[in-house]
PDB file of N, CA and C in Angstrom:
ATOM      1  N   UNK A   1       9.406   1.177  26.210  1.00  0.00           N
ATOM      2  CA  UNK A   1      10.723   1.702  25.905  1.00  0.00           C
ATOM      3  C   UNK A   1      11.227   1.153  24.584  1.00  0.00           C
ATOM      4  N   UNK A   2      12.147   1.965  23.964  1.00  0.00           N
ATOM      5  CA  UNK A   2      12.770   1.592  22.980  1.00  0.00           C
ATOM      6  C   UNK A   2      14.324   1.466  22.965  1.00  0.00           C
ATOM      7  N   UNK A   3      14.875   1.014  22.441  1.00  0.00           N
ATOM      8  CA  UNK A   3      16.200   0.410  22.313  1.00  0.00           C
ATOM      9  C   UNK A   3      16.804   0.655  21.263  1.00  0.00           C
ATOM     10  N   UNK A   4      17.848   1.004  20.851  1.00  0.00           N
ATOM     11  CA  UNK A   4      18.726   1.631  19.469  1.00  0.00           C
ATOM     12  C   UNK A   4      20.098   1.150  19.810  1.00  0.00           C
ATOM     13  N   UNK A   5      20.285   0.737  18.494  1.00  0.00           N
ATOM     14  CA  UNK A   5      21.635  -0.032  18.284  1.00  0.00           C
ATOM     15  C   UNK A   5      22.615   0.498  17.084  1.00  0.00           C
ATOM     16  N   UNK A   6      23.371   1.215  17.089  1.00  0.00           N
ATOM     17  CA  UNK A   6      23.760   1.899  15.933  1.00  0.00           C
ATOM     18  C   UNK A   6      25.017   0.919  15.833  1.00  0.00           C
ATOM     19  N   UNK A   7      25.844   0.609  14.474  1.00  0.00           N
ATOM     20  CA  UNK A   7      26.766  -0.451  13.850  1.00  0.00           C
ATOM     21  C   UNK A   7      26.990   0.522  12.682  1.00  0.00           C
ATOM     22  N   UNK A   8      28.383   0.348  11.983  1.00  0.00           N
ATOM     23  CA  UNK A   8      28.782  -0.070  10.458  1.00  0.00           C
ATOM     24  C   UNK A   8      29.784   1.272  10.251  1.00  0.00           C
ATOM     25  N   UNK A   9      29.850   1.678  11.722  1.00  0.00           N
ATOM     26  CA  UNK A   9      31.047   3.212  11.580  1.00  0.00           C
ATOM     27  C   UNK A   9      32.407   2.743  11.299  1.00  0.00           C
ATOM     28  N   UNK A  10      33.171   3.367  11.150  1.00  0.00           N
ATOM     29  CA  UNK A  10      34.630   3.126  10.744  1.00  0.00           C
ATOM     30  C   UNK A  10      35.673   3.722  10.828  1.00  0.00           C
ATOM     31  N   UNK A  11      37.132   3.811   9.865  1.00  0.00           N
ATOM     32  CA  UNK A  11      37.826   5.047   9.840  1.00  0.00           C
ATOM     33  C   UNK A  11      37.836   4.586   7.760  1.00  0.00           C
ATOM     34  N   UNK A  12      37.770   5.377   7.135  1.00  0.00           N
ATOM     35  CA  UNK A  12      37.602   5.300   5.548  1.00  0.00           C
ATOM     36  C   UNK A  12      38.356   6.746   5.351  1.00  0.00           C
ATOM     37  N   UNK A  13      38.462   6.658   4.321  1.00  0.00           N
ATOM     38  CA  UNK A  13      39.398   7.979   3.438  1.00  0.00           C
ATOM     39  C   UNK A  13      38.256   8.594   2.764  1.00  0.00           C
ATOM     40  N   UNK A  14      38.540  10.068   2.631  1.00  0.00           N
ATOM     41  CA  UNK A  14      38.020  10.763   1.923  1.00  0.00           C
ATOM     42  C   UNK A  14      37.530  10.428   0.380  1.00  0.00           C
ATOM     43  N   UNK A  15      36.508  10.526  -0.173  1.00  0.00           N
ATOM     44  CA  UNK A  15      35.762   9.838  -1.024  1.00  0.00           C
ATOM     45  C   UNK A  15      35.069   8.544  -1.202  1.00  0.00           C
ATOM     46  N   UNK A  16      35.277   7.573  -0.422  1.00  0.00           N
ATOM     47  CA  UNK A  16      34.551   6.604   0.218  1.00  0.00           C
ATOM     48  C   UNK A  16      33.982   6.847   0.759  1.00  0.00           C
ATOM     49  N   UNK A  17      32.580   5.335   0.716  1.00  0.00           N
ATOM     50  CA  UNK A  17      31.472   5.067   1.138  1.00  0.00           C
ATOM     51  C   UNK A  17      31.234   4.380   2.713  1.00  0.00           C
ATOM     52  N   UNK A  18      30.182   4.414   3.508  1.00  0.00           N
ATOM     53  CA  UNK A  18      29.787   4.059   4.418  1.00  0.00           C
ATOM     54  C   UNK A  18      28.557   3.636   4.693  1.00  0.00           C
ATOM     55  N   UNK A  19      28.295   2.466   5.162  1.00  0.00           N
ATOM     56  CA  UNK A  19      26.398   2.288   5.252  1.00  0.00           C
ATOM     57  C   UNK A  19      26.496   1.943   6.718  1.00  0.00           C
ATOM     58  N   UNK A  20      25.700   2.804   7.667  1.00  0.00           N
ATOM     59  CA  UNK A  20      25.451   2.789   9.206  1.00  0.00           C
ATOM     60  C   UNK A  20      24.281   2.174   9.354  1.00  0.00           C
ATOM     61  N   UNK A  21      23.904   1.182  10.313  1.00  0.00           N
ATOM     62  CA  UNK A  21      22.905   0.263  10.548  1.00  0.00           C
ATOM     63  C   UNK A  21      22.488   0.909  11.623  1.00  0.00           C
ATOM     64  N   UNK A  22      20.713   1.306  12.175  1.00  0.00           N
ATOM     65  CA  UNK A  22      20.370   1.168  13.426  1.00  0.00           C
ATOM     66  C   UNK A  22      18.894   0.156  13.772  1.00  0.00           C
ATOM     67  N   UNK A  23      19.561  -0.533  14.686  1.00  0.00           N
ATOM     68  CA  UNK A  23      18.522  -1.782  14.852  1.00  0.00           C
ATOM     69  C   UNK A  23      17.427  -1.344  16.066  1.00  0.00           C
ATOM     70  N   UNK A  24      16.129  -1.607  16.130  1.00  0.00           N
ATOM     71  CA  UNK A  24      15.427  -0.768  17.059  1.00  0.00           C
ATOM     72  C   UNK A  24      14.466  -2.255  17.379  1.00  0.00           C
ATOM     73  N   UNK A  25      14.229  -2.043  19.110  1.00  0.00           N
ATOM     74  CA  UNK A  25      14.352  -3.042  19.610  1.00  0.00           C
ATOM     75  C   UNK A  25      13.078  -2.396  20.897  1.00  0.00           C
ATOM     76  N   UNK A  26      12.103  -3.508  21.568  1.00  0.00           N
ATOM     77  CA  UNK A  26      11.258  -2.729  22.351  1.00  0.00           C
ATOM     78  C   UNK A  26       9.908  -2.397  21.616  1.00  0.00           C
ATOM     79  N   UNK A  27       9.285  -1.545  22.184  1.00  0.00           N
ATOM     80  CA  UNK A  27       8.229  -1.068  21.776  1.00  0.00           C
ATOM     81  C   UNK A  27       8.459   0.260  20.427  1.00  0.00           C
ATOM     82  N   UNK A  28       8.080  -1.031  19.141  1.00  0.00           N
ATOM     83  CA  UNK A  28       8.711   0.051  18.114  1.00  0.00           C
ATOM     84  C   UNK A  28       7.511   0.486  17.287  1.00  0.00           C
ATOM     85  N   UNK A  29       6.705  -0.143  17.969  1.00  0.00           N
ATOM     86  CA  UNK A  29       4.522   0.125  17.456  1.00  0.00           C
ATOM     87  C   UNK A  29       4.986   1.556  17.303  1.00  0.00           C
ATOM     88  N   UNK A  30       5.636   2.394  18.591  1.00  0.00           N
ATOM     89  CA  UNK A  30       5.040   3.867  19.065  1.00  0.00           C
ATOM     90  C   UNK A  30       5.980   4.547  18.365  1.00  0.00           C
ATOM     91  N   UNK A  31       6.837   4.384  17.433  1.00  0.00           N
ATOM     92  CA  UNK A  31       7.814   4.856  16.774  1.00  0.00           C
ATOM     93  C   UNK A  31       7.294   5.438  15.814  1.00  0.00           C
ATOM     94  N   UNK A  32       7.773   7.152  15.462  1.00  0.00           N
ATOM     95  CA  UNK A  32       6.330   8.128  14.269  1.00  0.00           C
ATOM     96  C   UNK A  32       7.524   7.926  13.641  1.00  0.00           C
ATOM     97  N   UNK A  33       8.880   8.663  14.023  1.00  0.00           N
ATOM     98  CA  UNK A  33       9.792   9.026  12.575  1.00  0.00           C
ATOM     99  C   UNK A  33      11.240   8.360  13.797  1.00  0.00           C
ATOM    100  N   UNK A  34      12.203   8.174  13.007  1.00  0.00           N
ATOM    101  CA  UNK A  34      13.715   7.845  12.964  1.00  0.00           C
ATOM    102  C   UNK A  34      14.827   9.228  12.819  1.00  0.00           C
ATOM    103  N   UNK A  35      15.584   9.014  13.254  1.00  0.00           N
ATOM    104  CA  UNK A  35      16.623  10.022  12.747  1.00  0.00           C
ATOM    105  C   UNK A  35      17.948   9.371  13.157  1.00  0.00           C
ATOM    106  N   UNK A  36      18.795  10.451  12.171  1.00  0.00           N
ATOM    107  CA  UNK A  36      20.286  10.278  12.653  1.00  0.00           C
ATOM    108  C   UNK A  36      20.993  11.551  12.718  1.00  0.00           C
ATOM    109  N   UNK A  37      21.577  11.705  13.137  1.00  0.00           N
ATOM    110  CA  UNK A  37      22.581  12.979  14.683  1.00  0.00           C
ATOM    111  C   UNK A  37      23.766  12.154  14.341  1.00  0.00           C
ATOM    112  N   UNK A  38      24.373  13.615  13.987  1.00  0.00           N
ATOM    113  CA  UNK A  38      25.820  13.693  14.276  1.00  0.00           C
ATOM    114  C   UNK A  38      26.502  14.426  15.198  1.00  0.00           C
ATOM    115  N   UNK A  39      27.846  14.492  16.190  1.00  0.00           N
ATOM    116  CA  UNK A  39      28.400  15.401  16.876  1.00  0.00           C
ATOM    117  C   UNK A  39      29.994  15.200  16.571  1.00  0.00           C
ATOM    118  N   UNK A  40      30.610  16.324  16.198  1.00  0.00           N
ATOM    119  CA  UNK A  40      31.707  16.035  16.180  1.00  0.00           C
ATOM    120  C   UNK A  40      32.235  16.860  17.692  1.00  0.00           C
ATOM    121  N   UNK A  41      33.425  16.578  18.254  1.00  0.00           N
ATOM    122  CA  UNK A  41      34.165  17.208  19.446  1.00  0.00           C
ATOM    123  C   UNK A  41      34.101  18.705  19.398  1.00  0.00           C
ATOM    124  N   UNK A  42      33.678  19.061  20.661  1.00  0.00           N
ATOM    125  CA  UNK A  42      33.567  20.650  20.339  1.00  0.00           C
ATOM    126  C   UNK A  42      32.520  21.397  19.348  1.00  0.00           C
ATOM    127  N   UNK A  43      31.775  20.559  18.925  1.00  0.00           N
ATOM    128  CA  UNK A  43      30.959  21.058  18.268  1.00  0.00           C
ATOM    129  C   UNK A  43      29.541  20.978  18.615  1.00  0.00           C
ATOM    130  N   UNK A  44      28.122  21.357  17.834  1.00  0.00           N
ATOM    131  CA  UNK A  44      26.813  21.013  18.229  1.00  0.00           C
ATOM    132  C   UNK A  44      26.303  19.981  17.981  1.00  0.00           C
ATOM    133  N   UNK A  45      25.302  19.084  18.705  1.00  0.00           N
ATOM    134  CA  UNK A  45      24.516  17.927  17.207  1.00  0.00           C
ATOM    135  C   UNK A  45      23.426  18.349  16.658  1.00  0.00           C
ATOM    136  N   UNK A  46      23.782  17.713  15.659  1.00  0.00           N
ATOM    137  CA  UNK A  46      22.661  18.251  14.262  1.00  0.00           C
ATOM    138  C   UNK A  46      22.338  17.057  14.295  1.00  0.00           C
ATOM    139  N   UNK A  47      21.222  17.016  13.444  1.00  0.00           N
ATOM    140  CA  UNK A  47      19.915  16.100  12.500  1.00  0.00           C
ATOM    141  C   UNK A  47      20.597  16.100  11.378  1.00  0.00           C
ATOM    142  N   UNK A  48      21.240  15.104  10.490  1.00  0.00           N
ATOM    143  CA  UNK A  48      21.393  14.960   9.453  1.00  0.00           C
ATOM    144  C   UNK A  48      20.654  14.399   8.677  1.00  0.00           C
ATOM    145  N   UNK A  49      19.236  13.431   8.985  1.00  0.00           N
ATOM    146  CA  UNK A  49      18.458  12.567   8.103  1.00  0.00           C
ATOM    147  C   UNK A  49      17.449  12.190   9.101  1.00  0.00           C
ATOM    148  N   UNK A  50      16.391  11.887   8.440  1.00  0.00           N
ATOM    149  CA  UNK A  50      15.436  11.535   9.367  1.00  0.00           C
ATOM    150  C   UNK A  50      14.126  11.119   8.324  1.00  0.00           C
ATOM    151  N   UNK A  51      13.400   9.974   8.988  1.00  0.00           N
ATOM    152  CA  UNK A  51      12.769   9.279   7.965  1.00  0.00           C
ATOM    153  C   UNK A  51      11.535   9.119   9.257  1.00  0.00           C
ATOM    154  N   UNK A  52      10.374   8.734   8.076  1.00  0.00           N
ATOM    155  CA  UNK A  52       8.959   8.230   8.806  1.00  0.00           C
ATOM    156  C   UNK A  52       8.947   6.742   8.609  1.00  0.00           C
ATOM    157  N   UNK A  53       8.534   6.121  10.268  1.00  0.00           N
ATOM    158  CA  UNK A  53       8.379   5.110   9.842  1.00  0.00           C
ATOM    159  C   UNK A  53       7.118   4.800   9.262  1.00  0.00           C
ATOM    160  N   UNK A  54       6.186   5.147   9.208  1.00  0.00           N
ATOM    161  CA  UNK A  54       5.026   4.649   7.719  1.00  0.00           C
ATOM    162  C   UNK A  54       4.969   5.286   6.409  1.00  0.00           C
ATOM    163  N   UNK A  55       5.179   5.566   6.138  1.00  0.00           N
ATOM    164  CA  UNK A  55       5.121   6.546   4.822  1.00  0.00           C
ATOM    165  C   UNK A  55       6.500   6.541   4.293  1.00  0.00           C
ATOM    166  N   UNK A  56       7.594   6.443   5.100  1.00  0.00           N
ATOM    167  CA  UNK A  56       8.983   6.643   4.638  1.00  0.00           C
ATOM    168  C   UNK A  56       9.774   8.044   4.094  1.00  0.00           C
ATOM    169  N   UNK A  57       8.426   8.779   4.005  1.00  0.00           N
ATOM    170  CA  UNK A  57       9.155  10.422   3.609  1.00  0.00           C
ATOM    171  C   UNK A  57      10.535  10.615   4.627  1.00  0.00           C
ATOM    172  N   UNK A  58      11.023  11.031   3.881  1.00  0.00           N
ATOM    173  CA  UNK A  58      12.746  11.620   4.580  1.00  0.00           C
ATOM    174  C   UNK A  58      13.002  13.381   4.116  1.00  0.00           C
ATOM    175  N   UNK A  59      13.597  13.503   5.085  1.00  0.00           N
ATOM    176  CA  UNK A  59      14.513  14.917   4.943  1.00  0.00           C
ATOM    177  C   UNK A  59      16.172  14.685   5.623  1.00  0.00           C
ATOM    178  N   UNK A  60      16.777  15.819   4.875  1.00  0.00           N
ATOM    179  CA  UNK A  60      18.245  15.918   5.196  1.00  0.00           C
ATOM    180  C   UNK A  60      18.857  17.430   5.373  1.00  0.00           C
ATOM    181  N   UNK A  61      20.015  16.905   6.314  1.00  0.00           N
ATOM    182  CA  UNK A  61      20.181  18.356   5.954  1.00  0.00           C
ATOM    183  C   UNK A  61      21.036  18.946   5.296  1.00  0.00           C
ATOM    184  N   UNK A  62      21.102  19.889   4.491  1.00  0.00           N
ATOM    185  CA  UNK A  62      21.808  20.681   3.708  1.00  0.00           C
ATOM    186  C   UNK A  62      23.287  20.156   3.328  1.00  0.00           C
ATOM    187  N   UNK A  63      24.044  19.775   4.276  1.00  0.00           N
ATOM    188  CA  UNK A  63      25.345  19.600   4.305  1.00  0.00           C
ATOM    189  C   UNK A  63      25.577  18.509   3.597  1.00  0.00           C
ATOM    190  N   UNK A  64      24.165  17.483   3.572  1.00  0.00           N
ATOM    191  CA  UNK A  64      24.375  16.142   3.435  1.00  0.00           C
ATOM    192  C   UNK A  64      23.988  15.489   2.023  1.00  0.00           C
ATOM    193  N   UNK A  65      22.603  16.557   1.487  1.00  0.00           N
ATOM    194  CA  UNK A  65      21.903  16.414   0.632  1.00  0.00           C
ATOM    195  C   UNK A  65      22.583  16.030  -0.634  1.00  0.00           C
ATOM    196  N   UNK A  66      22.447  14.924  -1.516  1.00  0.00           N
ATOM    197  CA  UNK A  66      22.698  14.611  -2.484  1.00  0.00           C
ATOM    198  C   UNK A  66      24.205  13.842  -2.113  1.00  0.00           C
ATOM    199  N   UNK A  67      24.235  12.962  -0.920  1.00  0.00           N
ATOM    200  CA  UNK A  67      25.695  12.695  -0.618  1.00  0.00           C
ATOM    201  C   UNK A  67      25.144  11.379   0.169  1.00  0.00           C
ATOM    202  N   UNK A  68      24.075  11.368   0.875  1.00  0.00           N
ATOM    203  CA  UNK A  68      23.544  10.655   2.236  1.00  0.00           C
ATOM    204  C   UNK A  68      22.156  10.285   1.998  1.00  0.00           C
ATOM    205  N   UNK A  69      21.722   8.531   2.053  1.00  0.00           N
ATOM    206  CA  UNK A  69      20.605   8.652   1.913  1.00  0.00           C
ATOM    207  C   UNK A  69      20.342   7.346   2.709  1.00  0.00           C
ATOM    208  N   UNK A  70      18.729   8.626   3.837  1.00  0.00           N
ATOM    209  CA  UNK A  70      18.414   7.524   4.948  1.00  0.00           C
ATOM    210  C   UNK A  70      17.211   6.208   4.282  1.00  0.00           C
ATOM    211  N   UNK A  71      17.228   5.294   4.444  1.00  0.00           N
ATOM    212  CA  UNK A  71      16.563   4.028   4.660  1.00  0.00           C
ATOM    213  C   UNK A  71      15.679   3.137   5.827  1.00  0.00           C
ATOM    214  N   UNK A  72      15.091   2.483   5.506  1.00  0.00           N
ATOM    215  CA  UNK A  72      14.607   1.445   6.496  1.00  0.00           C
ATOM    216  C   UNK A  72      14.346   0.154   6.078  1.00  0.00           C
ATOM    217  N   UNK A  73      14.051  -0.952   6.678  1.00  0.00           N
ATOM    218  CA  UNK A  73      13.687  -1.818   6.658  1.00  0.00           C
ATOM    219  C   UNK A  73      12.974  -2.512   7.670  1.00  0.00           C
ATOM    220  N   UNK A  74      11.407  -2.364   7.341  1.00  0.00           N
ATOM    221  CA  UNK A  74      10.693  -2.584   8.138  1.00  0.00           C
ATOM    222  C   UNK A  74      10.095  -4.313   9.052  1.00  0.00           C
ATOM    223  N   UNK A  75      10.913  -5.109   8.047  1.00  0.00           N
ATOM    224  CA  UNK A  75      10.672  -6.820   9.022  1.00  0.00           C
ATOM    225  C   UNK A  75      12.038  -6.793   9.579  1.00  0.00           C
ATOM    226  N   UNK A  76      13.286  -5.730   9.846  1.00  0.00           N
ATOM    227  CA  UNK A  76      14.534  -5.807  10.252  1.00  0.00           C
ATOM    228  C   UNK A  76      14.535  -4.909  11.336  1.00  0.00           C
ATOM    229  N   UNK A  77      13.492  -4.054  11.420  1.00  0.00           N
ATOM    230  CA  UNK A  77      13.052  -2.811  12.173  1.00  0.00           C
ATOM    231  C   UNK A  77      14.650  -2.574  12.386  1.00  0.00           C
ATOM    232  N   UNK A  78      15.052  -1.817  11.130  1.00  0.00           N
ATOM    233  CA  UNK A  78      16.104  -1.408  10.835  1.00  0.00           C
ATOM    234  C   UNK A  78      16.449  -0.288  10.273  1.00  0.00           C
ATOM    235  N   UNK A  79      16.773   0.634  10.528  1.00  0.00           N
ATOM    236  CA  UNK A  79      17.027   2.107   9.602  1.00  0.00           C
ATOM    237  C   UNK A  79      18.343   2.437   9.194  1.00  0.00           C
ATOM    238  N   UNK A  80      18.867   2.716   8.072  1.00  0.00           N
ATOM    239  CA  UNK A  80      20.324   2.885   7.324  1.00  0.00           C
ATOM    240  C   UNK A  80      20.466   4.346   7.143  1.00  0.00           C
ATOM    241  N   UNK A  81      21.977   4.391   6.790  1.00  0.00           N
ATOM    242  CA  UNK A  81      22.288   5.331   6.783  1.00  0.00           C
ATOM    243  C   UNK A  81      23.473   5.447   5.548  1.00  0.00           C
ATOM    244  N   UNK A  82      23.059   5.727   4.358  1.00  0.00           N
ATOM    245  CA  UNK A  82      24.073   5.014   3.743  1.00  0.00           C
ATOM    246  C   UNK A  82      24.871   6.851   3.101  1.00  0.00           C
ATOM    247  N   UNK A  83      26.038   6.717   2.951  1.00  0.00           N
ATOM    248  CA  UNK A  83      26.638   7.570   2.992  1.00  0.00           C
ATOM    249  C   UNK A  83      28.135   7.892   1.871  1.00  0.00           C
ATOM    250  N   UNK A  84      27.658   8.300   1.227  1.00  0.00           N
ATOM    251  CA  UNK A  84      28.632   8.382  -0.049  1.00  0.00           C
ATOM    252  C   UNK A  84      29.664   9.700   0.132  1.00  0.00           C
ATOM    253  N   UNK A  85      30.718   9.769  -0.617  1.00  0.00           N
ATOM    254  CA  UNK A  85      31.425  11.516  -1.320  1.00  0.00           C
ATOM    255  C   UNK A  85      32.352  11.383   0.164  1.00  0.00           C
ATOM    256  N   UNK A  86      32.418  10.875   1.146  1.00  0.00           N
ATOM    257  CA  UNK A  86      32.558  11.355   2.460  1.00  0.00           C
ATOM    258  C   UNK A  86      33.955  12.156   2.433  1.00  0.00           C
ATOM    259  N   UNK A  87      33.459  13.057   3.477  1.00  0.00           N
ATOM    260  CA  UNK A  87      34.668  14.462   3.867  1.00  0.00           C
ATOM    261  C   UNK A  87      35.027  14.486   4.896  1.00  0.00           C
ATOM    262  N   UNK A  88      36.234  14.860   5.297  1.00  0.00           N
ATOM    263  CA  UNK A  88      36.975  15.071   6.650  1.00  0.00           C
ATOM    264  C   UNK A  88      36.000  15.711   7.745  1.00  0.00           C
ATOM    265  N   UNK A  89      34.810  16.925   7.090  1.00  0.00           N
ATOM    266  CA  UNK A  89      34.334  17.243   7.771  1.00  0.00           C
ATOM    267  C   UNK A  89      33.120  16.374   8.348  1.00  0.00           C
ATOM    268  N   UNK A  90      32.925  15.024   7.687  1.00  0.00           N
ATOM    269  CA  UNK A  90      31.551  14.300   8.432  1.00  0.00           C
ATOM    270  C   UNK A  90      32.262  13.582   9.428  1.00  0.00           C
ATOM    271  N   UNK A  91      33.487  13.720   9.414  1.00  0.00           N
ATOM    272  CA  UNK A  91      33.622  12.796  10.868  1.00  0.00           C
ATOM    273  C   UNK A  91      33.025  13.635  11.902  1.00  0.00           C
ATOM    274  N   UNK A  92      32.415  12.374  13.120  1.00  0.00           N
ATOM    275  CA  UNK A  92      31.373  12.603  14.200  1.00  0.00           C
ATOM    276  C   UNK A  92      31.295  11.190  14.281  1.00  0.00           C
ATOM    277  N   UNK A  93      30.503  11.338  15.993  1.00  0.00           N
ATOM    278  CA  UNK A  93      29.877  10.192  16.431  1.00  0.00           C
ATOM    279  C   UNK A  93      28.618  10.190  15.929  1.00  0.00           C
ATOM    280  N   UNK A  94      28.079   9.224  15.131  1.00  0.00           N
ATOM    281  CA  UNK A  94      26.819   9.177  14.572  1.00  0.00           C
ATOM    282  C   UNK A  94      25.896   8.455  15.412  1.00  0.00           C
ATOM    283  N   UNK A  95      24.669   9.240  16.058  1.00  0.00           N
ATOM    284  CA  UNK A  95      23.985   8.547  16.259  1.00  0.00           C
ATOM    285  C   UNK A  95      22.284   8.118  15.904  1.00  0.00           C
ATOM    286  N   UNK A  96      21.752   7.632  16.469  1.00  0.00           N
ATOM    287  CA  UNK A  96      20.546   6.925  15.810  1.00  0.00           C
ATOM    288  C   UNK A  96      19.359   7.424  17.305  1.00  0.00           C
ATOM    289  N   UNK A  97      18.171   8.120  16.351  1.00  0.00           N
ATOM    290  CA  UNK A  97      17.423   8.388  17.442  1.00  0.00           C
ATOM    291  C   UNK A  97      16.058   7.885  17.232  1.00  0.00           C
ATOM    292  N   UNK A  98      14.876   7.981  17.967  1.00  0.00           N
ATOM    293  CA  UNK A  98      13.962   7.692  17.424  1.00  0.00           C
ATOM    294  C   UNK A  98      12.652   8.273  18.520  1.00  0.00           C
ATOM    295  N   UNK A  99      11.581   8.871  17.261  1.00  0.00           N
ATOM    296  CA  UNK A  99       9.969   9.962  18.100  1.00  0.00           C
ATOM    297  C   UNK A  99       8.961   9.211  18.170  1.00  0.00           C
ATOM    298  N   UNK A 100       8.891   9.745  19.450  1.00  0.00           N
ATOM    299  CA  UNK A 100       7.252   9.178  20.222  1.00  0.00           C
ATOM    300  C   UNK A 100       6.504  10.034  19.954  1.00  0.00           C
ATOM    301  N   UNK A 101       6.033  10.597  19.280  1.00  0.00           N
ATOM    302  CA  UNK A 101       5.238  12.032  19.840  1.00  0.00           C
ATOM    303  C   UNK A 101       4.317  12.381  20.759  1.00  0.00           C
ATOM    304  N   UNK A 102       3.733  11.285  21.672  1.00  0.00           N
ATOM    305  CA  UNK A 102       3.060  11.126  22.913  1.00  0.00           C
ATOM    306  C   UNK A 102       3.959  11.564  23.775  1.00  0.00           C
ATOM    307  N   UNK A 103       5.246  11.362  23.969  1.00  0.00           N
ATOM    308  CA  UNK A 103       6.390  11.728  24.508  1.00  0.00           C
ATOM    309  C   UNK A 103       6.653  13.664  24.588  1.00  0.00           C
ATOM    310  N   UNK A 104       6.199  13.940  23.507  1.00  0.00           N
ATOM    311  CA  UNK A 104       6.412  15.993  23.428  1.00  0.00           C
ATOM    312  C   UNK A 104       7.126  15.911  21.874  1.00  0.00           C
ATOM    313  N   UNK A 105       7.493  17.305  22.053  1.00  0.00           N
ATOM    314  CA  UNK A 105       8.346  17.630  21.376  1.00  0.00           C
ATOM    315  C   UNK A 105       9.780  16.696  20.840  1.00  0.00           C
ATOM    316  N   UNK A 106      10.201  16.487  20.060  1.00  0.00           N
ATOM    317  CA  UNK A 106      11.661  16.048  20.155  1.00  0.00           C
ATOM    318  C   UNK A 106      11.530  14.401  19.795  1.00  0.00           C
ATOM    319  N   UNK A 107      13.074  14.413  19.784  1.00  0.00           N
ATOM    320  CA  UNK A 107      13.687  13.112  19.643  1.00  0.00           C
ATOM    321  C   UNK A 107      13.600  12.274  21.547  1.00  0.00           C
ATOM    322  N   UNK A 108      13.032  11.223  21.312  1.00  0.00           N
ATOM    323  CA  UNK A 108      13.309  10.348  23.528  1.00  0.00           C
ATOM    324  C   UNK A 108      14.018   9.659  23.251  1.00  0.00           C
ATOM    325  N   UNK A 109      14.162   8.854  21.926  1.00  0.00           N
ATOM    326  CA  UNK A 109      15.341   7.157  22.532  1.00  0.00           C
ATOM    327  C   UNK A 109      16.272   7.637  21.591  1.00  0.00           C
ATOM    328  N   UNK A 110      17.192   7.341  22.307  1.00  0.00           N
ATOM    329  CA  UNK A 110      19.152   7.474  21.663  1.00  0.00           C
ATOM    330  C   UNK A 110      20.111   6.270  21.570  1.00  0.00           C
ATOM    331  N   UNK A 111      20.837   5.909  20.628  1.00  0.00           N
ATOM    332  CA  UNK A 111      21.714   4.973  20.982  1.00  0.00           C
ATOM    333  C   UNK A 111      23.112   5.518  21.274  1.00  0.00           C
ATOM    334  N   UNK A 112      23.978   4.506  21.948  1.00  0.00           N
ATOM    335  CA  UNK A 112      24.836   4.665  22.403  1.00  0.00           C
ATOM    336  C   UNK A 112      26.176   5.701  21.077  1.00  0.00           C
ATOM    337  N   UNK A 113      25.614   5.859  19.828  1.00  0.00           N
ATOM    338  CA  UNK A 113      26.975   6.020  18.675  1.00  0.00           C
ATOM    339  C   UNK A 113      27.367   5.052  18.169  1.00  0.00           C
ATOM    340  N   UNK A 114      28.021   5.578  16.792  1.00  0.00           N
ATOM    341  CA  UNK A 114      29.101   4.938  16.121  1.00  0.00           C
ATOM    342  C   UNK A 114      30.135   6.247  15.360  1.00  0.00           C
ATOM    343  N   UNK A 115      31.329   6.214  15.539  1.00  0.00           N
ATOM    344  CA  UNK A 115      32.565   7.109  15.340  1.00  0.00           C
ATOM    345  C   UNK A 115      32.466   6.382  13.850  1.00  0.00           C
ATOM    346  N   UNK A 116      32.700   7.502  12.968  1.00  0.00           N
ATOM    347  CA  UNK A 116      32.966   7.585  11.969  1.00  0.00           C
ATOM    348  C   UNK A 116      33.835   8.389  11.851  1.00  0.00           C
ATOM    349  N   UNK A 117      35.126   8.188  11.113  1.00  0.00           N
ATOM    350  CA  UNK A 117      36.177   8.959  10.978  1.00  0.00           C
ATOM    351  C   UNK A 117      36.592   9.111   9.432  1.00  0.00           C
ATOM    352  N   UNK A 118      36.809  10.325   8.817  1.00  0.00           N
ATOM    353  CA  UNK A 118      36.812  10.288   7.453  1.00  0.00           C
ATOM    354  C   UNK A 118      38.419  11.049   7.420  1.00  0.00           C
ATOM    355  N   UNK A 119      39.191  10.703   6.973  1.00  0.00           N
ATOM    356  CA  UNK A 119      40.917  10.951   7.032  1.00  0.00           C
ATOM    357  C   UNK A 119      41.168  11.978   5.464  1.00  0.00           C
ATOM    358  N   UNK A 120      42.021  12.407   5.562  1.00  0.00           N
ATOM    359  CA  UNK A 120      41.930  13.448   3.966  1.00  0.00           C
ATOM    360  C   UNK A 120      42.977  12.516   2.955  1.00  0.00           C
TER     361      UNK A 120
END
């Protein structure tokens, strides 16, 4: 099993920065790629970033691109989320996921969130 610890959410004003920590804990050998998920109330969750843990290639998505950029640190078995320009619309509970692919399809381990709130 794996374990996810997401930290570093807040409430910040529009145009300020944010750097989200997720600490991964357990069996993190079996870990292919990382991600981070957002949901705001009433709404869907999306994939906003998502990184490999060997190689480090990342993708983002659209909304985020050139605003948000995911990280790791591999003796911290730690993945960031660092987050610039921010808009009323990225507030969401951010969370931190992470793929087995022995597991199937998809994202298996989730952490609990971190609320990020971006004010106008």
């Amino acid at each position: 099993q794996v374990q996810l610890v997401e930290s570093g959410g807040g409430l910040v004003q529009a145009g300020d920065s944010l750097r989200l920590s997720c600490a991964a804990s357990g069996r993190t050998a079996s870990i292919y790629a990382m991600g981070w998920f957002r949901q705001a109330p009433g709404k869907e969750r999306n994939l906003v970033a998502r990184i490999n843990w060997s190689d480090a290639d990342t993708s983002y998505a659209d909304s985020v691109k050139g605003r948000f950029t995911i990280s790791k640190d591999n003796a911290k078995s730690t993945v960031y989320l660092e987050m610039n320009t921010l808009k009323p619309e990225d507030t969401a509970v951010y969370y931190c996921a992470a793929d087995d692919p022995r597991n199937g399809v998809g994202f298996d381990y989730w952490g609990r969130g971190t609320q990020v709130t971006v004010s106008s």
